[in-house]
C-alpha atoms as a PDB file:
ATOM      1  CA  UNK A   1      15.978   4.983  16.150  1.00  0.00           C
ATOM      2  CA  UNK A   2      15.471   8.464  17.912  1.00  0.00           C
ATOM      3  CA  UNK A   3      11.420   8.907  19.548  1.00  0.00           C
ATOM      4  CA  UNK A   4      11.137  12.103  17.691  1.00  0.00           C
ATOM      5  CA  UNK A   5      11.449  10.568  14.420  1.00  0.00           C
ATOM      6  CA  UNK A   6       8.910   7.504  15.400  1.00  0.00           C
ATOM      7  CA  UNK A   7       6.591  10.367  16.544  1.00  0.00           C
ATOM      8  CA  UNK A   8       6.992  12.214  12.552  1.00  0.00           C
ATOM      9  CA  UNK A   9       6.488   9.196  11.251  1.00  0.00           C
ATOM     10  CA  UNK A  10       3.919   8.166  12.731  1.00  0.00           C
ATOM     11  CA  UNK A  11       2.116  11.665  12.447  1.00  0.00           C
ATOM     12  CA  UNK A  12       2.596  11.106   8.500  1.00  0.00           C
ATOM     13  CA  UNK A  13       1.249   8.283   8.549  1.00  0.00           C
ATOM     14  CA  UNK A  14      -1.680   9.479  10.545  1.00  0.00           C
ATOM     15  CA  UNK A  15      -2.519  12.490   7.634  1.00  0.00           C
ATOM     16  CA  UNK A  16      -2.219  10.024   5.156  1.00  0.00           C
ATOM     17  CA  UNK A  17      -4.621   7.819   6.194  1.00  0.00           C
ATOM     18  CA  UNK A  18      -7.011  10.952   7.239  1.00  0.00           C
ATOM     19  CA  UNK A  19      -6.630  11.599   3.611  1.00  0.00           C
ATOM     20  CA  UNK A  20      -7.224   8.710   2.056  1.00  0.00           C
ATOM     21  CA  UNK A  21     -10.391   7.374   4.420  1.00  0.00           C
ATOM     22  CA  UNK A  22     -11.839  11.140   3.279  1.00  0.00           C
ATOM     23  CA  UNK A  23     -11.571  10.718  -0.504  1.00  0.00           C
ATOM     24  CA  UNK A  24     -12.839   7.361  -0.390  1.00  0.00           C
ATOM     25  CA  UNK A  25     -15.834   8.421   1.930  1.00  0.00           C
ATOM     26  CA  UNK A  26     -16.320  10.966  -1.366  1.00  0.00           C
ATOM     27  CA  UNK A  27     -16.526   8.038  -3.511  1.00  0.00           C
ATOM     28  CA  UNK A  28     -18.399   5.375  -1.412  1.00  0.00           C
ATOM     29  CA  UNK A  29     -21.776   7.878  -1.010  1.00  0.00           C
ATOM     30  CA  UNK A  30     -21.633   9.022  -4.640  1.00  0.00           C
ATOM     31  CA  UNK A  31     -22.056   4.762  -4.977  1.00  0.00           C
ATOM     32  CA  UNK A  32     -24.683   5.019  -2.591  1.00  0.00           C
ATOM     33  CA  UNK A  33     -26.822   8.065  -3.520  1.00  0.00           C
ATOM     34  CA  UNK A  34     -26.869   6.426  -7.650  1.00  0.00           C
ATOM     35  CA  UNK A  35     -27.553   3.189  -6.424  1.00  0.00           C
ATOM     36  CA  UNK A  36     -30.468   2.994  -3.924  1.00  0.00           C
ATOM     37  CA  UNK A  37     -33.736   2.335  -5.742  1.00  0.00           C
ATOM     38  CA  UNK A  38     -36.006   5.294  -4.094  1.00  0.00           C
ATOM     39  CA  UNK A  39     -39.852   3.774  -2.958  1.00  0.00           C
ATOM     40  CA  UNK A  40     -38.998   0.074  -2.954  1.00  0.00           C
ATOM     41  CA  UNK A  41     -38.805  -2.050  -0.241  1.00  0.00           C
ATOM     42  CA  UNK A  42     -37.979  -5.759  -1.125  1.00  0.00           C
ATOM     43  CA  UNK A  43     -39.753  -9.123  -0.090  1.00  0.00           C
ATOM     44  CA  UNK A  44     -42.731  -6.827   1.029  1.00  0.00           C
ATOM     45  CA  UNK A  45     -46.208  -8.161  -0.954  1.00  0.00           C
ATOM     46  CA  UNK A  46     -47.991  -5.124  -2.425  1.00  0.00           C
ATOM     47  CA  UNK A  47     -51.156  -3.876  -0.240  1.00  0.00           C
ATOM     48  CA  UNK A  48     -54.189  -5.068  -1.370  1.00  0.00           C
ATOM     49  CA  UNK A  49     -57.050  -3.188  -0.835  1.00  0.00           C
ATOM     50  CA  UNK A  50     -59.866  -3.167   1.725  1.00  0.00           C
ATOM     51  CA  UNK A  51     -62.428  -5.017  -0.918  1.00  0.00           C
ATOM     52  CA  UNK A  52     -59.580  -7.996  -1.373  1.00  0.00           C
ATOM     53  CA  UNK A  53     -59.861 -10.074   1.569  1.00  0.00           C
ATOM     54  CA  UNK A  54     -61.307 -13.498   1.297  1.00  0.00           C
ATOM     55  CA  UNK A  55     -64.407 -14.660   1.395  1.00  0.00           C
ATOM     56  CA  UNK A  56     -67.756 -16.130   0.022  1.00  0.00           C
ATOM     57  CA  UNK A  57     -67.931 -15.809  -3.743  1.00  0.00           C
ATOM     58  CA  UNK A  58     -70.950 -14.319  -4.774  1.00  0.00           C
ATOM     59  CA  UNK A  59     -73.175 -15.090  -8.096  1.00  0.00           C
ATOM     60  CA  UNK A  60     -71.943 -14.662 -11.216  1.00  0.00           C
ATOM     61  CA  UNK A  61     -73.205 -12.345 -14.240  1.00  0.00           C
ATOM     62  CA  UNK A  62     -74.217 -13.874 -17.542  1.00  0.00           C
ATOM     63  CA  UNK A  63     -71.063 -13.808 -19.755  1.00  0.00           C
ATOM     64  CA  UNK A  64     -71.808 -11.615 -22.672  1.00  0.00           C
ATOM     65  CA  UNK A  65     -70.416 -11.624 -26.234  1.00  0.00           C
ATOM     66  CA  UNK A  66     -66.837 -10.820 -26.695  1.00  0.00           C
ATOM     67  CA  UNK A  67     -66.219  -7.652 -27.875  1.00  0.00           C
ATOM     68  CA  UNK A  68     -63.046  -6.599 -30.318  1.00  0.00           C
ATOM     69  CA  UNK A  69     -59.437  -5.631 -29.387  1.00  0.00           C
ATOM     70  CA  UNK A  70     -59.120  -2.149 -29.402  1.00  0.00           C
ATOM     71  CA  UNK A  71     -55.981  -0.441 -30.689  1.00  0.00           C
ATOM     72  CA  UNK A  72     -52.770  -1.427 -28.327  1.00  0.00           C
ATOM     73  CA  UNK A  73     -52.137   1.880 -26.198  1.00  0.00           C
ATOM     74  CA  UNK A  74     -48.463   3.310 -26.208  1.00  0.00           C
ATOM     75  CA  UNK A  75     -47.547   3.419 -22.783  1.00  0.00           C
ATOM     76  CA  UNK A  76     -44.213   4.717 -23.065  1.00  0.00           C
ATOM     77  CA  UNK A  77     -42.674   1.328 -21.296  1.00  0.00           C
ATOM     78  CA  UNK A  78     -39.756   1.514 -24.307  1.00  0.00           C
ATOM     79  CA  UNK A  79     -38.840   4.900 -23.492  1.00  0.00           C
ATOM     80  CA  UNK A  80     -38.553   5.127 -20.044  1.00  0.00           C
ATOM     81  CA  UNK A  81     -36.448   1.413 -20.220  1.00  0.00           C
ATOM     82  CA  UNK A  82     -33.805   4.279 -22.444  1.00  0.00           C
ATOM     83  CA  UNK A  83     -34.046   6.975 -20.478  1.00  0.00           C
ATOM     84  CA  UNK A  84     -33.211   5.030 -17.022  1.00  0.00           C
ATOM     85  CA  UNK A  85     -30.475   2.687 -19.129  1.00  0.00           C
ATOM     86  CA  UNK A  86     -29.268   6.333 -20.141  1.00  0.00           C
ATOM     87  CA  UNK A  87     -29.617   7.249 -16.946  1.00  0.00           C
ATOM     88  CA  UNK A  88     -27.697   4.932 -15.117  1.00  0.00           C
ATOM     89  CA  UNK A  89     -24.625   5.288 -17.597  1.00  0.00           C
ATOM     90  CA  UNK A  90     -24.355   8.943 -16.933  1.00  0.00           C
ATOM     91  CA  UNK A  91     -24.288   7.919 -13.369  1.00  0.00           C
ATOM     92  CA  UNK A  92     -21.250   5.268 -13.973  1.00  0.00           C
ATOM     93  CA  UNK A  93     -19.042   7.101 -16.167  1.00  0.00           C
ATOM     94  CA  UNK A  94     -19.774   9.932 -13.275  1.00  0.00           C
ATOM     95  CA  UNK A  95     -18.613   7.455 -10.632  1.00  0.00           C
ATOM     96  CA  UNK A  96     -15.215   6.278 -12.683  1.00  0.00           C
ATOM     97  CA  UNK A  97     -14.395  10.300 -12.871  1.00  0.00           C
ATOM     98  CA  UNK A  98     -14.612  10.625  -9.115  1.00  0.00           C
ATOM     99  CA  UNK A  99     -12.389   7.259  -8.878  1.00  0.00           C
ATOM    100  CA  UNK A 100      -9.876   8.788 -11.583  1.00  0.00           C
ATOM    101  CA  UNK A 101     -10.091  11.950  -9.141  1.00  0.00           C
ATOM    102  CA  UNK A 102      -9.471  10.749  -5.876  1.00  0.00           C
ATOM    103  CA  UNK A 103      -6.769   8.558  -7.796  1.00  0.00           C
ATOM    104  CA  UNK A 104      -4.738  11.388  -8.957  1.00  0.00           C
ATOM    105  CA  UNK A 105      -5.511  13.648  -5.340  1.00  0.00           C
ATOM    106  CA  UNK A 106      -3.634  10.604  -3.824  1.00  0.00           C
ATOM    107  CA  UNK A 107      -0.919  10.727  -6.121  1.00  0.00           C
ATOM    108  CA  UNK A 108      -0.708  14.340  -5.350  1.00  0.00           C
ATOM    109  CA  UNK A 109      -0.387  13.165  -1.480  1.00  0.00           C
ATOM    110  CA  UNK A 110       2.001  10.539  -1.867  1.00  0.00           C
ATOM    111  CA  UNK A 111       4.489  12.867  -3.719  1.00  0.00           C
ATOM    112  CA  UNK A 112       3.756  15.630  -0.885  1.00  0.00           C
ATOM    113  CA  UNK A 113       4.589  12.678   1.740  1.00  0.00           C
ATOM    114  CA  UNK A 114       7.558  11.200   0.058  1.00  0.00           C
ATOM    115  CA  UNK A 115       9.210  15.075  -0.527  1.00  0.00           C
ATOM    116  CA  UNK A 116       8.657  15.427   3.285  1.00  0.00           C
ATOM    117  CA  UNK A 117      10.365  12.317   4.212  1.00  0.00           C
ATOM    118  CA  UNK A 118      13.692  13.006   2.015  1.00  0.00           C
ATOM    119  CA  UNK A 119      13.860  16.145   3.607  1.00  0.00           C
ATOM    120  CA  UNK A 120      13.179  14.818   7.348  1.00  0.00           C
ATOM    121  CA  UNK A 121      15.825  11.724   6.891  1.00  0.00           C
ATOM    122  CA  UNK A 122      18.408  13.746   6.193  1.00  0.00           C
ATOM    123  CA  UNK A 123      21.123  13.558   7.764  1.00  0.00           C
ATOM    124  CA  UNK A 124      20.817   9.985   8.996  1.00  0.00           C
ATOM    125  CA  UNK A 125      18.557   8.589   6.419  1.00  0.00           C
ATOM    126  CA  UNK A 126      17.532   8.014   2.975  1.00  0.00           C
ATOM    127  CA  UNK A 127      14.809   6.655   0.815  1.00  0.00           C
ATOM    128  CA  UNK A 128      14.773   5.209  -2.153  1.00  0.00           C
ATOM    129  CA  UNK A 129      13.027   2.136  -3.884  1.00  0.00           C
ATOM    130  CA  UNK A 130      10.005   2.507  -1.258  1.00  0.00           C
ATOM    131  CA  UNK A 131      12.510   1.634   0.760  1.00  0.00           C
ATOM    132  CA  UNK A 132      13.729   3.785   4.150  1.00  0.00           C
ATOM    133  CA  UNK A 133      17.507   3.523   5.261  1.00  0.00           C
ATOM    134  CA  UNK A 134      18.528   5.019   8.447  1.00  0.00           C
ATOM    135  CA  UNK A 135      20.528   5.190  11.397  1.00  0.00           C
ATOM    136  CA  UNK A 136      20.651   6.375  14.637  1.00  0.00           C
ATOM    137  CA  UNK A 137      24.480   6.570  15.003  1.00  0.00           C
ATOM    138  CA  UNK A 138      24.412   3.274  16.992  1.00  0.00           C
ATOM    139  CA  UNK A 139      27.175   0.787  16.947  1.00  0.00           C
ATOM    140  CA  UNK A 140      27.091  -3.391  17.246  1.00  0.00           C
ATOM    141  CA  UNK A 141      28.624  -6.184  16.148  1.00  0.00           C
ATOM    142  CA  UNK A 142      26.144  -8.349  13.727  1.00  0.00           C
ATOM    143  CA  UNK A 143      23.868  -9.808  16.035  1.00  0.00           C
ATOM    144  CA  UNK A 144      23.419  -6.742  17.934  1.00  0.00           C
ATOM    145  CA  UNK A 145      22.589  -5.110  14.613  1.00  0.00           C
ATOM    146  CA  UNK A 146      20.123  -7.729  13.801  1.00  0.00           C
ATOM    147  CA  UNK A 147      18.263  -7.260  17.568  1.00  0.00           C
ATOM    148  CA  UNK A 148      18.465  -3.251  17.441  1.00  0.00           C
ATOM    149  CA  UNK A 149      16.840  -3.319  13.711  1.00  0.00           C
ATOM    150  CA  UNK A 150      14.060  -5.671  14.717  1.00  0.00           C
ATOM    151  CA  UNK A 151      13.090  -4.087  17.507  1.00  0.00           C
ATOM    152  CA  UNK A 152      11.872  -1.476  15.170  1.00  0.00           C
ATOM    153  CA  UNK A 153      10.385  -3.607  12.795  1.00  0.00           C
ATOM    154  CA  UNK A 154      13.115  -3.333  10.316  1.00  0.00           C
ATOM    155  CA  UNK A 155      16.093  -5.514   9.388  1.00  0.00           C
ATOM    156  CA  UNK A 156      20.181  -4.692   8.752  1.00  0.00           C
ATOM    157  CA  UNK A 157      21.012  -2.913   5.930  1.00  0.00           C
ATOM    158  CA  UNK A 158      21.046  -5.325   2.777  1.00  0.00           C
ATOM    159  CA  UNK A 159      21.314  -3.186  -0.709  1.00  0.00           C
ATOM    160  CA  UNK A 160      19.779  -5.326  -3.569  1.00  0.00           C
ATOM    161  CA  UNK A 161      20.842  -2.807  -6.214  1.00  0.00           C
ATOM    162  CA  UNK A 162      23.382   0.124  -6.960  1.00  0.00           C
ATOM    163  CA  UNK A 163      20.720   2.665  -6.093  1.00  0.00           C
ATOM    164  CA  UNK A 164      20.521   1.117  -2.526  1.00  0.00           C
ATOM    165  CA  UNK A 165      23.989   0.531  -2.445  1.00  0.00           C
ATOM    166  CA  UNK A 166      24.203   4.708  -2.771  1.00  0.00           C
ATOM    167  CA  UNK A 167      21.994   5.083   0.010  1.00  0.00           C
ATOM    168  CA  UNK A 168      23.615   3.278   2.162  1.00  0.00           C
ATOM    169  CA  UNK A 169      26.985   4.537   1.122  1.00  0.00           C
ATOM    170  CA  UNK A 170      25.621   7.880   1.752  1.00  0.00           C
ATOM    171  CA  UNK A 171      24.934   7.625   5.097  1.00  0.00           C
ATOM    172  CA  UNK A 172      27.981   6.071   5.816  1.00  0.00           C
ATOM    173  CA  UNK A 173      29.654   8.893   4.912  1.00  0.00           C
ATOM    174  CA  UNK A 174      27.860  11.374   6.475  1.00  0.00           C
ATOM    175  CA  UNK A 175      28.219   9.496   9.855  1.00  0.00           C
ATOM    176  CA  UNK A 176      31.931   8.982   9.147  1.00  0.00           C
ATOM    177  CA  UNK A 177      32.103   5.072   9.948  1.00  0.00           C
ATOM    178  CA  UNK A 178      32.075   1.831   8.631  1.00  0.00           C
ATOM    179  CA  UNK A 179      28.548   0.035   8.645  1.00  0.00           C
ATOM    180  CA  UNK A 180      27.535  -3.741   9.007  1.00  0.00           C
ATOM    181  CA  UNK A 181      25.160  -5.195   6.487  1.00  0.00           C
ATOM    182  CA  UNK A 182      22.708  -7.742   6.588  1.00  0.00           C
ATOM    183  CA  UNK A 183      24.642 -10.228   4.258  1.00  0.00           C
ATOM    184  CA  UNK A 184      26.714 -12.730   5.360  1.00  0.00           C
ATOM    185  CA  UNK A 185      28.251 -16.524   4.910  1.00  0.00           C
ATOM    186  CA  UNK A 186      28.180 -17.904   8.316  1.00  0.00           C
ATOM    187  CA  UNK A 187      26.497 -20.997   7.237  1.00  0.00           C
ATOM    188  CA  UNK A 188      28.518 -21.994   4.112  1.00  0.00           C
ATOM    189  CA  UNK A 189      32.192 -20.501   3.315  1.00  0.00           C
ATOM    190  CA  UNK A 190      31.995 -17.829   0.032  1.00  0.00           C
ATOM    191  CA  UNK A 191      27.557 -18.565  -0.063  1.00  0.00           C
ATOM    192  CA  UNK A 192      26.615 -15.101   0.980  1.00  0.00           C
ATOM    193  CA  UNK A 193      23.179 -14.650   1.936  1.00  0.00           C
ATOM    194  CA  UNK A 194      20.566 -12.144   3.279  1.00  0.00           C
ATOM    195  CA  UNK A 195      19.383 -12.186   6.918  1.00  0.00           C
ATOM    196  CA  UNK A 196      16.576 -14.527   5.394  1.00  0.00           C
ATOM    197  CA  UNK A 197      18.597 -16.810   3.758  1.00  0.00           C
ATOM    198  CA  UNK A 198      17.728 -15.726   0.342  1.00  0.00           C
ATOM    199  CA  UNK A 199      21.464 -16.149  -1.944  1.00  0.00           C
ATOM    200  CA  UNK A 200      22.361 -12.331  -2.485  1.00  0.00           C
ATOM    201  CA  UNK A 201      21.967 -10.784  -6.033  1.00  0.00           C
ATOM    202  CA  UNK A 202      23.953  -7.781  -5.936  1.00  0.00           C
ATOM    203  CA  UNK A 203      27.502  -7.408  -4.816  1.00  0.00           C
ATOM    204  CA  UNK A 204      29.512  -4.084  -4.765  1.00  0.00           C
ATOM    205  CA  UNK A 205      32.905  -6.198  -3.433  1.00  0.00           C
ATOM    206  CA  UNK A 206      36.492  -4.102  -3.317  1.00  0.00           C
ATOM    207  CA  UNK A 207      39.229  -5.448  -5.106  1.00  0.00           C
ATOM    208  CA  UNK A 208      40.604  -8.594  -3.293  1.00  0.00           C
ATOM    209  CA  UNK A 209      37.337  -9.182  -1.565  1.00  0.00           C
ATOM    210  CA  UNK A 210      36.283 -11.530  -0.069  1.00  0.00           C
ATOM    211  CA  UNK A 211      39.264 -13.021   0.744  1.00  0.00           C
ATOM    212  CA  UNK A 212      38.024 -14.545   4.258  1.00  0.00           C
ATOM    213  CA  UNK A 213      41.241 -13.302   6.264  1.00  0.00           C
ATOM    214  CA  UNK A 214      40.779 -15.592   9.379  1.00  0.00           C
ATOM    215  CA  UNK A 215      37.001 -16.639   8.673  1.00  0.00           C
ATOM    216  CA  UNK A 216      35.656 -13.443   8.107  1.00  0.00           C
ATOM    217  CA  UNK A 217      32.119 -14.317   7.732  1.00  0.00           C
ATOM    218  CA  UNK A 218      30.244 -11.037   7.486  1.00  0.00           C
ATOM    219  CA  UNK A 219      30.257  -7.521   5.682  1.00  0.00           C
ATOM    220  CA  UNK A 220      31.225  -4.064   6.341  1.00  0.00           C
ATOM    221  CA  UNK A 221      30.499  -1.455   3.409  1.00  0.00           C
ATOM    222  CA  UNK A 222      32.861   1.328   3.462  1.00  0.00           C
ATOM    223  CA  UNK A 223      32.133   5.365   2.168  1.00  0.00           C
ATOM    224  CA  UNK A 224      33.382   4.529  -0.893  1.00  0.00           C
ATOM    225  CA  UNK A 225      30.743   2.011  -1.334  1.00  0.00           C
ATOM    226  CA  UNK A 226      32.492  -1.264  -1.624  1.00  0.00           C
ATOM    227  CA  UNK A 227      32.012  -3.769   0.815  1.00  0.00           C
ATOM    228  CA  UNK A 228      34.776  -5.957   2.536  1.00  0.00           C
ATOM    229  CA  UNK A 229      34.152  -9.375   4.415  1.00  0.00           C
ATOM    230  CA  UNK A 230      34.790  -8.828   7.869  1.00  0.00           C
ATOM    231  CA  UNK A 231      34.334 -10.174  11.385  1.00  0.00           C
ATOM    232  CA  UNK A 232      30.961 -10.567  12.695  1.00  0.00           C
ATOM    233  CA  UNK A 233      31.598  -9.380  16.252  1.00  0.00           C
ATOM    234  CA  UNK A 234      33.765  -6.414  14.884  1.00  0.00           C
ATOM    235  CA  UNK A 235      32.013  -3.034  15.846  1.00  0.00           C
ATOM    236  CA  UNK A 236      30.734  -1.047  13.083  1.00  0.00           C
ATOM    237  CA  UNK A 237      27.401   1.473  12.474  1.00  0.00           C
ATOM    238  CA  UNK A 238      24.192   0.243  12.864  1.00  0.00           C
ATOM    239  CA  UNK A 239      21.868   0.999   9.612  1.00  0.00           C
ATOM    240  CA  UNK A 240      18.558  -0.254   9.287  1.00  0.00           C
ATOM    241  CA  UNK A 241      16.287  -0.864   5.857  1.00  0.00           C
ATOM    242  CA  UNK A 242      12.492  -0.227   6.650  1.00  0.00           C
END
């Protein structure tokens, strides 16, 4: 793939992350500010005061007759357990609004990111299904496909559905040339698999295909869209899926 578009995506990327590390900053001091318990320090004994230290007991006084209960004062304990449960409600149904805000601000990103992308892939590229398909108008047989792709952290081509299919097809036409995909049934005759070895799941085959014409053991997809078995060292456009 071209250095220019490595460098866009990778400035992207870099705004993206900018954005999300600053909305959850937002979130993580709100947590912080409701949550620290102001004036108290744990594991630390209360003071005790100048006239508590150890030492000789002195005399006692006379114990004198026990005088009645007075009436139990109202100290307001019930109250103030209320007002701080209230309290700390407010303060969570405060903290799941900023989380349903910085939720729906990085919606608002993502949609802002994706609309950039569509418009930066094309001509050469195309996204769709979180998925990024694009070429650099190189050419290579299978293998070579396989080595260019990885070197960019991506793999060949390999539509798993007619949306991705379209994509694919797409670029092929715009480029003019058949393209190789990562399918193929090198290991056993008419058992097409994936680069991975998973058994494909989608097919988008031209009529008479795969007919194996002189053990033709991998796949070309034409602008049409339909795909025909073909020769793996036959050279063809280089797409890769990221």
């Amino acid at each position: 793939m071209t250095q220019p578009y490595i460098q866009t995506e990778l400035l992207l990327l870099t705004i993206y992350l900018l954005v999300l590390g600053a909305s959850l900053q937002k979130v993580t001091n709100s947590v912080a500010t409701s949550y620290v318990l102001k004036g108290w320090v744990p594991n630390v004994p209360p003071a005790r005061g100048s006239g508590e230290e150890n030492g000789v007991q002195g005399p006692q006084d006379p114990v004198g007759a026990p005088s009645t209960r007075g009436p139990r004062r109202n100290d307001g304990s019930a109250p103030e357990k209320r007002l701080r449960r209230d309290t700390d409600e407010a303060e969570l149904e405060y903290l799941r609004k900023e989380i349903r805000d910085v939720q729906t601000q990085l919606n608002v990103y993502k949609a802002a990111v994706n609309k950039t992308l569509q418009v930066l892939l094309i001509p050469d590229g195309v996204m769709v299904s979180g998925k990024i398909f694009k070429t650099d108008g190189s050419t290579g047989d299978y293998e070579t496909a396989k080595i260019l792709c990885s070197q960019m952290g991506a793999t060949i081509a390999s539509p798993r559905n007619a949306a991705e299919n379209q994509a694919v097809r797409q670029i092929v036409e715009w480029q003019n040339r058949n393209a190789v995909l990562g399918i193929n049934d090198i290991e056993t005759e008419d058992r097409f698999v994936y680069t991975n070895g998973e058994i494909i799941g989608y097919s988008n085959w031209a009529s008479g295909e795969p007919n194996d014409l002189e053990n033709e053991d991998c796949i070309e997809i034409h602008p049409n869209g339909k795909w025909h078995d073909r020769h793996c060292g036959l050279d063809l456009l280089v797409i890769c899926e990221f």
